[in-house]
N, C-alpha and C. Protein backbone atom coordinates (compact mmCIF):
# COMPACT_ATOMS: atom_id res chain seq x y z
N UNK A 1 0.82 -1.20 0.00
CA UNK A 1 0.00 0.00 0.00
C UNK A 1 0.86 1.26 0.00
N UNK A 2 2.07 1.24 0.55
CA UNK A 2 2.53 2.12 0.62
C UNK A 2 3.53 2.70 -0.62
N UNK A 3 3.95 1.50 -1.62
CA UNK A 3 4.29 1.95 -2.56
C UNK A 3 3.36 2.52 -3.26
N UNK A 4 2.06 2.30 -3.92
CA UNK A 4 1.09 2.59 -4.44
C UNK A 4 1.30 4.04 -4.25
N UNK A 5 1.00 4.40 -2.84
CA UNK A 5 1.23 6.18 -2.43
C UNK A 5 2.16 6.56 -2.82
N UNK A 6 3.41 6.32 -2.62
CA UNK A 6 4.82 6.85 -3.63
C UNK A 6 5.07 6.75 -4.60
N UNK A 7 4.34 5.74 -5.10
CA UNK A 7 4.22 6.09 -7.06
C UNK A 7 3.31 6.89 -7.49
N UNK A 8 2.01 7.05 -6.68
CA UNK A 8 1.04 8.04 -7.27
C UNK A 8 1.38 9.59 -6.55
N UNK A 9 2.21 9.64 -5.38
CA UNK A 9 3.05 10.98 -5.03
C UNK A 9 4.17 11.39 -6.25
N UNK A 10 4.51 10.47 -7.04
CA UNK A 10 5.99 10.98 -7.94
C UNK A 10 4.86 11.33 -9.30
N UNK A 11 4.05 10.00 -9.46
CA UNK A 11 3.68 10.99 -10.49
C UNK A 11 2.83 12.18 -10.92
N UNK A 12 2.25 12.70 -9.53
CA UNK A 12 1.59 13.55 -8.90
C UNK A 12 2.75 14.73 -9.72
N UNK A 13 3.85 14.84 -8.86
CA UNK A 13 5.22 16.08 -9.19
C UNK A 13 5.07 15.46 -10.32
N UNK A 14 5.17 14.48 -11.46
CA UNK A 14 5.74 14.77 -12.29
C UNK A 14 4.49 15.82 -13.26
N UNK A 15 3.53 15.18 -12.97
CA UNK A 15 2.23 16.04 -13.45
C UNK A 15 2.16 17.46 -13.47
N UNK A 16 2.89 18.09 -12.05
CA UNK A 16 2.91 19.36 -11.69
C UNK A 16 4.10 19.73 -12.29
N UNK A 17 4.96 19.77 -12.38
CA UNK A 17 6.31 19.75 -13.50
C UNK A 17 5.66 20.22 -14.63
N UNK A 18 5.20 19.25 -14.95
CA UNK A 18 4.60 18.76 -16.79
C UNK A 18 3.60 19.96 -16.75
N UNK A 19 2.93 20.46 -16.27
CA UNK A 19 1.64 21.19 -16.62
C UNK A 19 2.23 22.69 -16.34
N UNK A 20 2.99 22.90 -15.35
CA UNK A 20 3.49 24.56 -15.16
C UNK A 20 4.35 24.89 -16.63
N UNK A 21 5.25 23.61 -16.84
CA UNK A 21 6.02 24.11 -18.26
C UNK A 21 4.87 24.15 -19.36
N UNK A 22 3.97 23.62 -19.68
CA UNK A 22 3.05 23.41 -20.45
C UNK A 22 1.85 24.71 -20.30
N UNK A 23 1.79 25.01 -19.70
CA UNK A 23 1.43 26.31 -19.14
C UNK A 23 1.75 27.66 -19.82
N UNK A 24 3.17 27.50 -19.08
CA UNK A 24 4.52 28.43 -19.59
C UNK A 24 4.48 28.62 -21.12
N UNK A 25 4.60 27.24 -21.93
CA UNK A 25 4.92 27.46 -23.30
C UNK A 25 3.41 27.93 -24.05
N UNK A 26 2.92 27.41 -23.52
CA UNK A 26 1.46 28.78 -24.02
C UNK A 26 1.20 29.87 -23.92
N UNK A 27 1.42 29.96 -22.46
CA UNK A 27 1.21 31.36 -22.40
C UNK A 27 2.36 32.41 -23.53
N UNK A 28 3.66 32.07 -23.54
CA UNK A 28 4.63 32.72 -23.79
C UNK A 28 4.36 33.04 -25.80
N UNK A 29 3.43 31.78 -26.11
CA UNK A 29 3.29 32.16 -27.47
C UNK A 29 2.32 32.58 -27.56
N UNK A 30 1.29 32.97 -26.45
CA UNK A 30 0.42 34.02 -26.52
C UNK A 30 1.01 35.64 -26.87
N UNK A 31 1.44 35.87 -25.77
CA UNK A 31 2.77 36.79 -25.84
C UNK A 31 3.38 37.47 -27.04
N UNK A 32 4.03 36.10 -27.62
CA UNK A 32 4.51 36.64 -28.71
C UNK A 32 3.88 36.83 -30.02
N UNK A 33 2.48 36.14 -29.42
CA UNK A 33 0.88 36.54 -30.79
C UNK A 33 0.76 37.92 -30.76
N UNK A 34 0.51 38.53 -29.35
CA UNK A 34 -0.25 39.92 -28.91
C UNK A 34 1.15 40.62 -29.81
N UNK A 35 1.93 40.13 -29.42
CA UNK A 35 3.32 41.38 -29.63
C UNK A 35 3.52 41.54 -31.26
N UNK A 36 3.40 40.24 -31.83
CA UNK A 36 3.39 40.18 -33.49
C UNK A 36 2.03 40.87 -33.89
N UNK A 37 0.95 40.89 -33.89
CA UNK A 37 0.17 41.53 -33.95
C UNK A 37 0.42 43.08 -33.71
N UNK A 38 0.55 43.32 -32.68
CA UNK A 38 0.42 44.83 -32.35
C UNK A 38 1.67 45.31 -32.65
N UNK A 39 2.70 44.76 -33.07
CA UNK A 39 3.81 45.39 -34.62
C UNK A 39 3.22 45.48 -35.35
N UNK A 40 2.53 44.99 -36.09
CA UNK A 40 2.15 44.99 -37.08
C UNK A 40 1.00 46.06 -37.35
N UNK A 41 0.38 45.78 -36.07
CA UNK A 41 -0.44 47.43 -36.59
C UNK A 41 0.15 48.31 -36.14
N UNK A 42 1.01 48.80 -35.32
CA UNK A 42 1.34 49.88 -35.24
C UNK A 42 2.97 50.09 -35.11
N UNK A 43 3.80 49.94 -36.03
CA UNK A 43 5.13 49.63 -36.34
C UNK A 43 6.30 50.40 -35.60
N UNK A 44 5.64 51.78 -35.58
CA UNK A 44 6.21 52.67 -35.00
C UNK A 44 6.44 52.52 -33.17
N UNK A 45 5.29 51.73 -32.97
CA UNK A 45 5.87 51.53 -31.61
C UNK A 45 6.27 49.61 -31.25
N UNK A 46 6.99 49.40 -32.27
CA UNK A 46 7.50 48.33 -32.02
C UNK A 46 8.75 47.79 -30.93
N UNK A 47 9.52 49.16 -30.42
CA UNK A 47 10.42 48.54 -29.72
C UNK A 47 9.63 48.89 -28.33
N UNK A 48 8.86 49.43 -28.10
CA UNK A 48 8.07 49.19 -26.48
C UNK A 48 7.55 48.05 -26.36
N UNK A 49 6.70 47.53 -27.95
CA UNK A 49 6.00 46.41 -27.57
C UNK A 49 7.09 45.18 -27.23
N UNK A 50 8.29 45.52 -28.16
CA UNK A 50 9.05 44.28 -27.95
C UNK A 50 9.45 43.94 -26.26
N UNK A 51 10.23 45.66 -26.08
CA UNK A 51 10.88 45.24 -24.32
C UNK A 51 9.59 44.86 -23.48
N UNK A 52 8.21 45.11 -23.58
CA UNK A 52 6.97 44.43 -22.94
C UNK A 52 7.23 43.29 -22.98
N UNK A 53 6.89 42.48 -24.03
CA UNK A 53 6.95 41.16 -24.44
C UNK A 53 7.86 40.20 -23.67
N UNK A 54 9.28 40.84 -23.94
CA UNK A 54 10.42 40.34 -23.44
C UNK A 54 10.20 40.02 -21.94
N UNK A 55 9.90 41.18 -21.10
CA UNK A 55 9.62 41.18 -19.89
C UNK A 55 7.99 40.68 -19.38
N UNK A 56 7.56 40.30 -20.02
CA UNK A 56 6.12 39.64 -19.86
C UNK A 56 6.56 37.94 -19.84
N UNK A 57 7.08 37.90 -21.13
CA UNK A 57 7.74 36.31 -21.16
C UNK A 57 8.97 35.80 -20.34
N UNK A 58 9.53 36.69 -19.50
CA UNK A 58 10.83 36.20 -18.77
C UNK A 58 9.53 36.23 -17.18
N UNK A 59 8.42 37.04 -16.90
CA UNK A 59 7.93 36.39 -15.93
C UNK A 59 7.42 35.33 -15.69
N UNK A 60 6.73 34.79 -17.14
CA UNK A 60 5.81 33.86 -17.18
C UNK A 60 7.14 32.46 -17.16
N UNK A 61 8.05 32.43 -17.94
CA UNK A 61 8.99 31.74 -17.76
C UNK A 61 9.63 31.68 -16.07
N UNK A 62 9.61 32.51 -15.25
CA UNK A 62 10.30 32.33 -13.95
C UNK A 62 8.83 31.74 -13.16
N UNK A 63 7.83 31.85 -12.91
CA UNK A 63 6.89 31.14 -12.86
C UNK A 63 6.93 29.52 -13.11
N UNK A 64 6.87 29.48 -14.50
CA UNK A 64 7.24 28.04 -14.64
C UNK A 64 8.29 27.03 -14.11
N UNK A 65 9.59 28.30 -14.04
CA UNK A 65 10.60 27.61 -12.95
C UNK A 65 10.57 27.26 -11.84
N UNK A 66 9.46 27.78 -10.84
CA UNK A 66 9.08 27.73 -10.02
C UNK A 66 8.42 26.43 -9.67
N UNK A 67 6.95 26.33 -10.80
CA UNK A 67 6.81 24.97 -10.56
C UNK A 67 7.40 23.77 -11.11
N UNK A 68 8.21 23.67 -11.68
CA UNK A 68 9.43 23.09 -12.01
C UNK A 68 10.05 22.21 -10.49
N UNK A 69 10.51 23.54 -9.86
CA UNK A 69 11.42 23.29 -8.74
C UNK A 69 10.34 22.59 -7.82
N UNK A 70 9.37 23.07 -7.43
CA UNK A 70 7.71 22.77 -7.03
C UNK A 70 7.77 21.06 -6.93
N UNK A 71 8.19 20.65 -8.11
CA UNK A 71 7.81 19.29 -8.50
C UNK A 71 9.23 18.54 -8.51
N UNK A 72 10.31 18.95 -9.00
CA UNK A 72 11.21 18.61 -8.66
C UNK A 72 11.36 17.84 -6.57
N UNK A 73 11.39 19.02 -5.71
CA UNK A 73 11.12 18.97 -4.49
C UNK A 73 10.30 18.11 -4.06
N UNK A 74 8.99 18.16 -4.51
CA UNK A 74 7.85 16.99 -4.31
C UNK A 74 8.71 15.32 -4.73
N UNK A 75 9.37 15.51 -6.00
CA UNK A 75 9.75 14.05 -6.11
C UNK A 75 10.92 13.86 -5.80
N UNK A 76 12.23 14.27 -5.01
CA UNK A 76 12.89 14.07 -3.83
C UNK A 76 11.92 13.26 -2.70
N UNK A 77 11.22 14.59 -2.23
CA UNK A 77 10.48 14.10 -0.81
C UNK A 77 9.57 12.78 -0.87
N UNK A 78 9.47 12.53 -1.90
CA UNK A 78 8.82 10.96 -2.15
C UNK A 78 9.59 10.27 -2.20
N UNK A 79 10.82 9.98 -2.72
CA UNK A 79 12.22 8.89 -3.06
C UNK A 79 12.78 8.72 -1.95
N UNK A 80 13.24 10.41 -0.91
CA UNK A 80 13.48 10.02 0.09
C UNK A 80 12.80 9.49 1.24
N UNK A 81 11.53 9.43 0.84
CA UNK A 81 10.32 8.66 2.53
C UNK A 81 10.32 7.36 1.45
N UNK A 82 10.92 6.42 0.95
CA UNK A 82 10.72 5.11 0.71
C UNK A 82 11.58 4.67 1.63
């Protein structure tokens, strides 16, 4: 019984891992939709939209690192309680 719980605890983190990066890579090509778009209509203010973008996608990316580490941590703390 108790393995049962530590295999469905690891793949629990790995789930949470898997879905924050999966997350991440959406959102970030959202991002770079809004930003290609709104160059495009308005060209002249393309380098604000860009440093936005840039800094919109380096949050959403440190986020994801987060649950990354999130899940990482979770599947330590399961390997090490066997």
């Amino acid at each position: 019984m108790l393995s049962l719980i530590l295999a469905s605890a690891g793949i629990g983190a790995g789930i949470a891992a898997g879905g924050s990066v999966i997350g991440a890579g959406i959102g970030i090509g959202q991002i770079g939709n809004a930003a290609g778009n709104g160059i495009a209509r308005q060209p002249e203010a393309g380098e604000a939209i860009r440093g936005n973008a840039l800094l919109l996608a380096a949050l959403v990316e440190g986020v994801a690192f987060f649950g990354v580490v999130v899940g990482l941590l979770l599947s330590f703390k399961v390997t090490a309680g066997a």
